[in-house]
PDB file of N, CA and C in Angstrom:
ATOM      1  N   UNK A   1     133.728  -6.573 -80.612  1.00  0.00           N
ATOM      2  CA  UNK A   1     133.400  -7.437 -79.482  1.00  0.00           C
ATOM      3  C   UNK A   1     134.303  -8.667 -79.546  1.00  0.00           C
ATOM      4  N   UNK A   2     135.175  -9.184 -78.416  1.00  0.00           N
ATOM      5  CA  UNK A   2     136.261  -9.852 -78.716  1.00  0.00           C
ATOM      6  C   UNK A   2     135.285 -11.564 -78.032  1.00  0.00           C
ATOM      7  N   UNK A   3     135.771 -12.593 -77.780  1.00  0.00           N
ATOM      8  CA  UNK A   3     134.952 -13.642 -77.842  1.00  0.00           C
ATOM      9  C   UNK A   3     134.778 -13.667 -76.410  1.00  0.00           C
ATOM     10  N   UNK A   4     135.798 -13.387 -75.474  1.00  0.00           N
ATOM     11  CA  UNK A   4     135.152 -13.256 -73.874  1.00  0.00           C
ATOM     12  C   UNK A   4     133.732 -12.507 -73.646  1.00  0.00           C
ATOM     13  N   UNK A   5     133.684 -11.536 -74.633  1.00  0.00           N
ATOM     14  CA  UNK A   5     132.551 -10.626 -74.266  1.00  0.00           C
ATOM     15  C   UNK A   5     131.334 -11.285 -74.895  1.00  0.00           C
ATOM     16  N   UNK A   6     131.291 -11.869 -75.995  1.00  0.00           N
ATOM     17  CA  UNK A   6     130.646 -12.616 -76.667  1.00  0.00           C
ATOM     18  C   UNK A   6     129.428 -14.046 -75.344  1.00  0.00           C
ATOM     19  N   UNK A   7     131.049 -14.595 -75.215  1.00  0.00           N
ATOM     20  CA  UNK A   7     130.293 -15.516 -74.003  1.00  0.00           C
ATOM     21  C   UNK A   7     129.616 -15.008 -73.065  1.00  0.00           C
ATOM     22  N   UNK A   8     130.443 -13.942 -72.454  1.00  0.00           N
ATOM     23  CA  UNK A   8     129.941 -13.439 -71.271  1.00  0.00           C
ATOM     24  C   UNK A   8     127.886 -12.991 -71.474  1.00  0.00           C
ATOM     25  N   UNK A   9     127.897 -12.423 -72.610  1.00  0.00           N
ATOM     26  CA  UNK A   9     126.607 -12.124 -73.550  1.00  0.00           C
ATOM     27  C   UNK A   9     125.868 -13.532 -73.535  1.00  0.00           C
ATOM     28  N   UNK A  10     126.390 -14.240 -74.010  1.00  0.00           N
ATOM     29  CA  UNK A  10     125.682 -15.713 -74.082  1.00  0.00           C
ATOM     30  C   UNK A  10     125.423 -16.529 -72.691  1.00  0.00           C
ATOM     31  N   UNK A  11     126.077 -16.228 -71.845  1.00  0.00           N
ATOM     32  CA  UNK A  11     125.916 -16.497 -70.363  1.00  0.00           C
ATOM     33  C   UNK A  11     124.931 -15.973 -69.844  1.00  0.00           C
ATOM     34  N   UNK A  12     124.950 -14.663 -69.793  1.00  0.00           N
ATOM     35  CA  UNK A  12     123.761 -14.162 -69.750  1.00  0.00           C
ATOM     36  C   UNK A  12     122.188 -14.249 -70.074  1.00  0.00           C
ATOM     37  N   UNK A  13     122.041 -14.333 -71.242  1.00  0.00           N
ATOM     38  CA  UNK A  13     121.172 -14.565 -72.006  1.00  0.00           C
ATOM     39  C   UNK A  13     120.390 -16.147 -71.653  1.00  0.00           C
ATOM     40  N   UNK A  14     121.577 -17.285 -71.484  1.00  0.00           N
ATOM     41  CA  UNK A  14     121.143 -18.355 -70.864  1.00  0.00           C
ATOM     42  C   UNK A  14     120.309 -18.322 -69.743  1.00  0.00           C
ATOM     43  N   UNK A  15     120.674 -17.233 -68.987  1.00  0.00           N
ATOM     44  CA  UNK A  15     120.746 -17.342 -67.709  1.00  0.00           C
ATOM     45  C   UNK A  15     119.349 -16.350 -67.363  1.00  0.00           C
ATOM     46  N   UNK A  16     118.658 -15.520 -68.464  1.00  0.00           N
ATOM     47  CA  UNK A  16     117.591 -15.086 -68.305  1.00  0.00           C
ATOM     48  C   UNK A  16     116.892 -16.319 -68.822  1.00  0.00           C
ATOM     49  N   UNK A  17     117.020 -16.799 -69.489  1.00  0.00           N
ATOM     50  CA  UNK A  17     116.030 -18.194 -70.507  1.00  0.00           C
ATOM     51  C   UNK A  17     115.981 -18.794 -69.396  1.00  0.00           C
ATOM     52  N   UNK A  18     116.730 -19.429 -68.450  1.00  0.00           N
ATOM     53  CA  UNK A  18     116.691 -20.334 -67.476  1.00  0.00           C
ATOM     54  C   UNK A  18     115.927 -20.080 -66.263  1.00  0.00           C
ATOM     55  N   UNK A  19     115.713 -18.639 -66.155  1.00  0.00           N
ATOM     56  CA  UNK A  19     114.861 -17.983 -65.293  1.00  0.00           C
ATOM     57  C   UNK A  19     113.290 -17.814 -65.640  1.00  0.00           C
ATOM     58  N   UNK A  20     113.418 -17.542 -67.190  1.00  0.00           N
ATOM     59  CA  UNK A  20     111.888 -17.437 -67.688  1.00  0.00           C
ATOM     60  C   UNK A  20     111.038 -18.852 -67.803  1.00  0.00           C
ATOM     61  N   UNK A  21     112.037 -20.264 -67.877  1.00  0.00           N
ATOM     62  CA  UNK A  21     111.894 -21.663 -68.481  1.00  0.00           C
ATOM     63  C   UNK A  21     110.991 -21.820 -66.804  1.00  0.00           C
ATOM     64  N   UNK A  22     111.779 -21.486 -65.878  1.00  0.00           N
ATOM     65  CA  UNK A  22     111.417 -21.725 -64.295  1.00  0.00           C
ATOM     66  C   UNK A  22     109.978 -21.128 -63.814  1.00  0.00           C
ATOM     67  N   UNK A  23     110.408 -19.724 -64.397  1.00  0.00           N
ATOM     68  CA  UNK A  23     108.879 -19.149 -64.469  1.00  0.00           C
ATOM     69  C   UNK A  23     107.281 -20.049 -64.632  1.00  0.00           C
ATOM     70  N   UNK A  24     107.661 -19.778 -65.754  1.00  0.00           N
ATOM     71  CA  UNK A  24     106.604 -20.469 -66.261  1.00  0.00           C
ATOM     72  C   UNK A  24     106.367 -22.313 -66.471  1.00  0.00           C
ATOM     73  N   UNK A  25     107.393 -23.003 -65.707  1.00  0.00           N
ATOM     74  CA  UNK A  25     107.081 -24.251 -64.975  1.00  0.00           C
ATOM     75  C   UNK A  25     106.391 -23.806 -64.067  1.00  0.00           C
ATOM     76  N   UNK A  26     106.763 -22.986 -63.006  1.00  0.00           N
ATOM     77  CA  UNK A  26     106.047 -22.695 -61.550  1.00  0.00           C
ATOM     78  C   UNK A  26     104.246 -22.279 -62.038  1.00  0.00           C
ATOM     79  N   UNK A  27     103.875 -21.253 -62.969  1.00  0.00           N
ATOM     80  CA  UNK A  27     103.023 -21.057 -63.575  1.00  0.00           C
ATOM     81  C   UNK A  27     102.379 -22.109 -64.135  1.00  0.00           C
ATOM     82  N   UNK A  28     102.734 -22.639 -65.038  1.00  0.00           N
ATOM     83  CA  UNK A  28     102.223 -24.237 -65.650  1.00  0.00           C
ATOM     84  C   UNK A  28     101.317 -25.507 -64.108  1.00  0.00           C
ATOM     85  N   UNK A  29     102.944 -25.296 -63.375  1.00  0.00           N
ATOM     86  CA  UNK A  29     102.203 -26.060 -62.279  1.00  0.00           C
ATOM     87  C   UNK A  29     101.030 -25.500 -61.344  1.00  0.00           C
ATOM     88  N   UNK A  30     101.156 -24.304 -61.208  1.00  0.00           N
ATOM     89  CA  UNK A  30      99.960 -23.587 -60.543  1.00  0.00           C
ATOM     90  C   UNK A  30      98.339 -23.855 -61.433  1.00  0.00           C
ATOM     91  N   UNK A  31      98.797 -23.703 -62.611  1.00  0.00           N
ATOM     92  CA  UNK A  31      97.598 -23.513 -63.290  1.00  0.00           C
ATOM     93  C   UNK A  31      97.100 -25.015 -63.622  1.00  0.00           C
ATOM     94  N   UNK A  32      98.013 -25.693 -63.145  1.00  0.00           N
ATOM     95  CA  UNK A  32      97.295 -27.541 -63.503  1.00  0.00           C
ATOM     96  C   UNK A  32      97.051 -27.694 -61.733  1.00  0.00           C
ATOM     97  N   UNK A  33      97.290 -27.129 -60.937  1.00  0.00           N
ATOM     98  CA  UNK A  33      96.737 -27.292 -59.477  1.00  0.00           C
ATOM     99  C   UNK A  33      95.167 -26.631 -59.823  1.00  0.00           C
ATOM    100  N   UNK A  34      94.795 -25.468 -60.178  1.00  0.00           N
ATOM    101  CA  UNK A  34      93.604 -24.990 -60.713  1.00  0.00           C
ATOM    102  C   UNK A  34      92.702 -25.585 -61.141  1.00  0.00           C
ATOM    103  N   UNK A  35      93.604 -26.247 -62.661  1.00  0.00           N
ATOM    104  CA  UNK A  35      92.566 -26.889 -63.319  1.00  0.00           C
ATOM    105  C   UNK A  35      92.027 -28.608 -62.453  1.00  0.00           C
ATOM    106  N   UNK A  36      92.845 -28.673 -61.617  1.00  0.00           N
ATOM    107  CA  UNK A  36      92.428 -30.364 -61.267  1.00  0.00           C
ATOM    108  C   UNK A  36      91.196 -29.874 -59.944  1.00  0.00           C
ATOM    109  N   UNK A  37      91.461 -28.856 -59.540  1.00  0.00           N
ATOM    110  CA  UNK A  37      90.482 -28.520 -58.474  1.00  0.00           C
ATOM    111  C   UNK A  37      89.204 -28.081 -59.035  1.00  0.00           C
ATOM    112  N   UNK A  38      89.123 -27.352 -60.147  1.00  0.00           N
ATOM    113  CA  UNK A  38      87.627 -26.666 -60.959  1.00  0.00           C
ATOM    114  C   UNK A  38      87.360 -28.211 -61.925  1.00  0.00           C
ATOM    115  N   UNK A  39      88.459 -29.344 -62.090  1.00  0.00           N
ATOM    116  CA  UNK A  39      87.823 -30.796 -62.330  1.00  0.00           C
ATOM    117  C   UNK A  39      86.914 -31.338 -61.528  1.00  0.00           C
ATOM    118  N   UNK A  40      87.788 -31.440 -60.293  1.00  0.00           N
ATOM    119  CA  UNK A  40      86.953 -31.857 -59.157  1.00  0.00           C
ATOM    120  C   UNK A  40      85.416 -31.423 -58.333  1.00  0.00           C
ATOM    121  N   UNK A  41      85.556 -30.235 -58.764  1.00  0.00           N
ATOM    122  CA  UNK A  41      84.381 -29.437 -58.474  1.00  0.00           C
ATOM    123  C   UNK A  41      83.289 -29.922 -59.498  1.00  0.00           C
ATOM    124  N   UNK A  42      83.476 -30.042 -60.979  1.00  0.00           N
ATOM    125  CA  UNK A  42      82.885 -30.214 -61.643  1.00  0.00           C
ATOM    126  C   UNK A  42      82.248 -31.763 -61.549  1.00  0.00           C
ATOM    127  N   UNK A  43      83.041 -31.877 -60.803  1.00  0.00           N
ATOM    128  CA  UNK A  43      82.651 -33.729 -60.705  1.00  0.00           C
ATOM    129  C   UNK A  43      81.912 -34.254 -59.651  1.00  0.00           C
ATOM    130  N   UNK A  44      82.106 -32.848 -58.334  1.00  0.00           N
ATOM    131  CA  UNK A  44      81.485 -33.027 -57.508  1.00  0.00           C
ATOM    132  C   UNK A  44      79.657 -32.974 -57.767  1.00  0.00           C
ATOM    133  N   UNK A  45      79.490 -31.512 -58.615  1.00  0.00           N
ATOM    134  CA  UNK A  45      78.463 -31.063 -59.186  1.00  0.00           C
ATOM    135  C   UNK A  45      77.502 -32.113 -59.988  1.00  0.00           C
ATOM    136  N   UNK A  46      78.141 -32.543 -60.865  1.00  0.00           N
ATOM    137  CA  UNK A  46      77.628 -33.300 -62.043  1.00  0.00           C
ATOM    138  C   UNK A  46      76.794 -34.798 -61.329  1.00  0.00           C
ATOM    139  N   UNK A  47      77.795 -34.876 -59.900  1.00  0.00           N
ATOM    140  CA  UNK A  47      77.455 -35.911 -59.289  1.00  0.00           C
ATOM    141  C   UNK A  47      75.947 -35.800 -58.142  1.00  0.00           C
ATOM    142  N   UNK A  48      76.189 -34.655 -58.071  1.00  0.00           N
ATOM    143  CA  UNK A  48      74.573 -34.037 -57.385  1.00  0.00           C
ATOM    144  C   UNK A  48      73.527 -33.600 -58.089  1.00  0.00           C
ATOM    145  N   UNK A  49      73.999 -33.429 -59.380  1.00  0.00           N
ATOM    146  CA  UNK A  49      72.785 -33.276 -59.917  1.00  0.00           C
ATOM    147  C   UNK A  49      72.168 -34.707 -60.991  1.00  0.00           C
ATOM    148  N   UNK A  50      72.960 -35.586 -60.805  1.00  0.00           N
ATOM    149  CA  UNK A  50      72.968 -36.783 -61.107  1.00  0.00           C
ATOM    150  C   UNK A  50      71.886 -37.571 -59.846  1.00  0.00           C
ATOM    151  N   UNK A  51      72.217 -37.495 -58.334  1.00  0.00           N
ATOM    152  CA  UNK A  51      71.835 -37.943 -57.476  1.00  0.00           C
ATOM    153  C   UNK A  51      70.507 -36.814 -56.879  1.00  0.00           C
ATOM    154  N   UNK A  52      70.372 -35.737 -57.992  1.00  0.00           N
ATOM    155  CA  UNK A  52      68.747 -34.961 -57.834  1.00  0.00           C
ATOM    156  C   UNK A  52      68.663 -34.387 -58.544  1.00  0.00           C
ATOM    157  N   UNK A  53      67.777 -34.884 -59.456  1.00  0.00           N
ATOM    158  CA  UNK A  53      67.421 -34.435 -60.876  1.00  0.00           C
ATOM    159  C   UNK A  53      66.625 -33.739 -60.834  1.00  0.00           C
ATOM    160  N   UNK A  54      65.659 -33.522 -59.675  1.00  0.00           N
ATOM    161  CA  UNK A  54      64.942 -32.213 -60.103  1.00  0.00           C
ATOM    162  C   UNK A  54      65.293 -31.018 -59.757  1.00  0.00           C
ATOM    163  N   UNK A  55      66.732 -31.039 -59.232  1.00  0.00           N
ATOM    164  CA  UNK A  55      67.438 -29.741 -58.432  1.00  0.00           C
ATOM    165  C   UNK A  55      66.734 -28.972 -57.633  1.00  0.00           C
ATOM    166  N   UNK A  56      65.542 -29.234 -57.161  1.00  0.00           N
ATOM    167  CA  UNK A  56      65.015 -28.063 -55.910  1.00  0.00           C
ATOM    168  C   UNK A  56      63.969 -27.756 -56.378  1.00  0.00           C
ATOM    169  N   UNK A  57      63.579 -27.832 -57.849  1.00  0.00           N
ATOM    170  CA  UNK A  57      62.322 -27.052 -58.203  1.00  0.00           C
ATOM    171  C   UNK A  57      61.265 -27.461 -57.617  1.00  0.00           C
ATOM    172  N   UNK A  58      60.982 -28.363 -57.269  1.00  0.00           N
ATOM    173  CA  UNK A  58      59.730 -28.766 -56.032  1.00  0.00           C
ATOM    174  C   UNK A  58      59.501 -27.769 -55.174  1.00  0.00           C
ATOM    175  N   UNK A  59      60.327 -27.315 -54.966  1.00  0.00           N
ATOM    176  CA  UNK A  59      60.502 -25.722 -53.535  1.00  0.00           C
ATOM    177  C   UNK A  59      59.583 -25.077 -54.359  1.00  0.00           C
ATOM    178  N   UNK A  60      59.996 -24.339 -55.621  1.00  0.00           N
ATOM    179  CA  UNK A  60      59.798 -23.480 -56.681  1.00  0.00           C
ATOM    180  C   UNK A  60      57.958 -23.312 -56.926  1.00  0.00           C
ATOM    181  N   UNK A  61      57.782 -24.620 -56.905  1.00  0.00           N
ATOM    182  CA  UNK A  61      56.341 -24.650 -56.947  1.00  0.00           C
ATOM    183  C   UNK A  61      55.258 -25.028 -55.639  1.00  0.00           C
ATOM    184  N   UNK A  62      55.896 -24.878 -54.464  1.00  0.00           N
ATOM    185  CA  UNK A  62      55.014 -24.949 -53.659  1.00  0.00           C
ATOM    186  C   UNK A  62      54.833 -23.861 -52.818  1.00  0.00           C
ATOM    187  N   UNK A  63      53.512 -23.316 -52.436  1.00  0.00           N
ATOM    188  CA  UNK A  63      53.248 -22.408 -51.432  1.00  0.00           C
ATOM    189  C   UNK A  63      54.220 -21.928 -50.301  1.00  0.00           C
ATOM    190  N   UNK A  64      54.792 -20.483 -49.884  1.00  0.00           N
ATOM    191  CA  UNK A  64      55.145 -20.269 -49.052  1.00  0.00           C
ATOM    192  C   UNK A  64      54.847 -20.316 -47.370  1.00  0.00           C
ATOM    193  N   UNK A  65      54.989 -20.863 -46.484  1.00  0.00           N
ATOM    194  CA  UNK A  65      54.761 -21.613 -45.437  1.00  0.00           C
ATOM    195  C   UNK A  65      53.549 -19.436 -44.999  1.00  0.00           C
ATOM    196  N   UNK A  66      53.546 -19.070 -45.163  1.00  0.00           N
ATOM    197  CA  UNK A  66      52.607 -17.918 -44.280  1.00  0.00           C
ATOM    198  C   UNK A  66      51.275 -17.681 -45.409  1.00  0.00           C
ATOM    199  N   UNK A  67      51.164 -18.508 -46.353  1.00  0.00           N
ATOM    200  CA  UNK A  67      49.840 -18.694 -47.087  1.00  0.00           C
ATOM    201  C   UNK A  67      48.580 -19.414 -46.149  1.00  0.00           C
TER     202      UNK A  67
END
């Protein structure tokens, strides 16, 4: 293998790394769009059951309206 072919090999090789590096930025960023939205959700939640602590069970224990 003479050294043109060598580079040409190493060019290459860069040039998949540079594709996989991209990959998985695009991936990375998808998956931190995810996680900030299942944050937010969680924050939404935490905040309603903060603002009703007995979550509904009052329903739970009272007679159905055809008793």
């Amino acid at each position: 293998m003479n050294t043109e072919d060598r580079f040409v090999d190493i060019e290459i090789k860069v040039a998949h790394q540079e594709d996989m590096v991209e990959s998985l930025n695009q991936r990375i960023y998808e998956q931190q769009k995810q996680i900030d939205k299942l944050e937010a959700m969680i924050s939404a939640l935490a905040q309603h059951i903060r603002e009703n602590p007995q979550g509904g069970q009052g329903a739970l224990n009272e007679r159905p309206p055809h008793y």
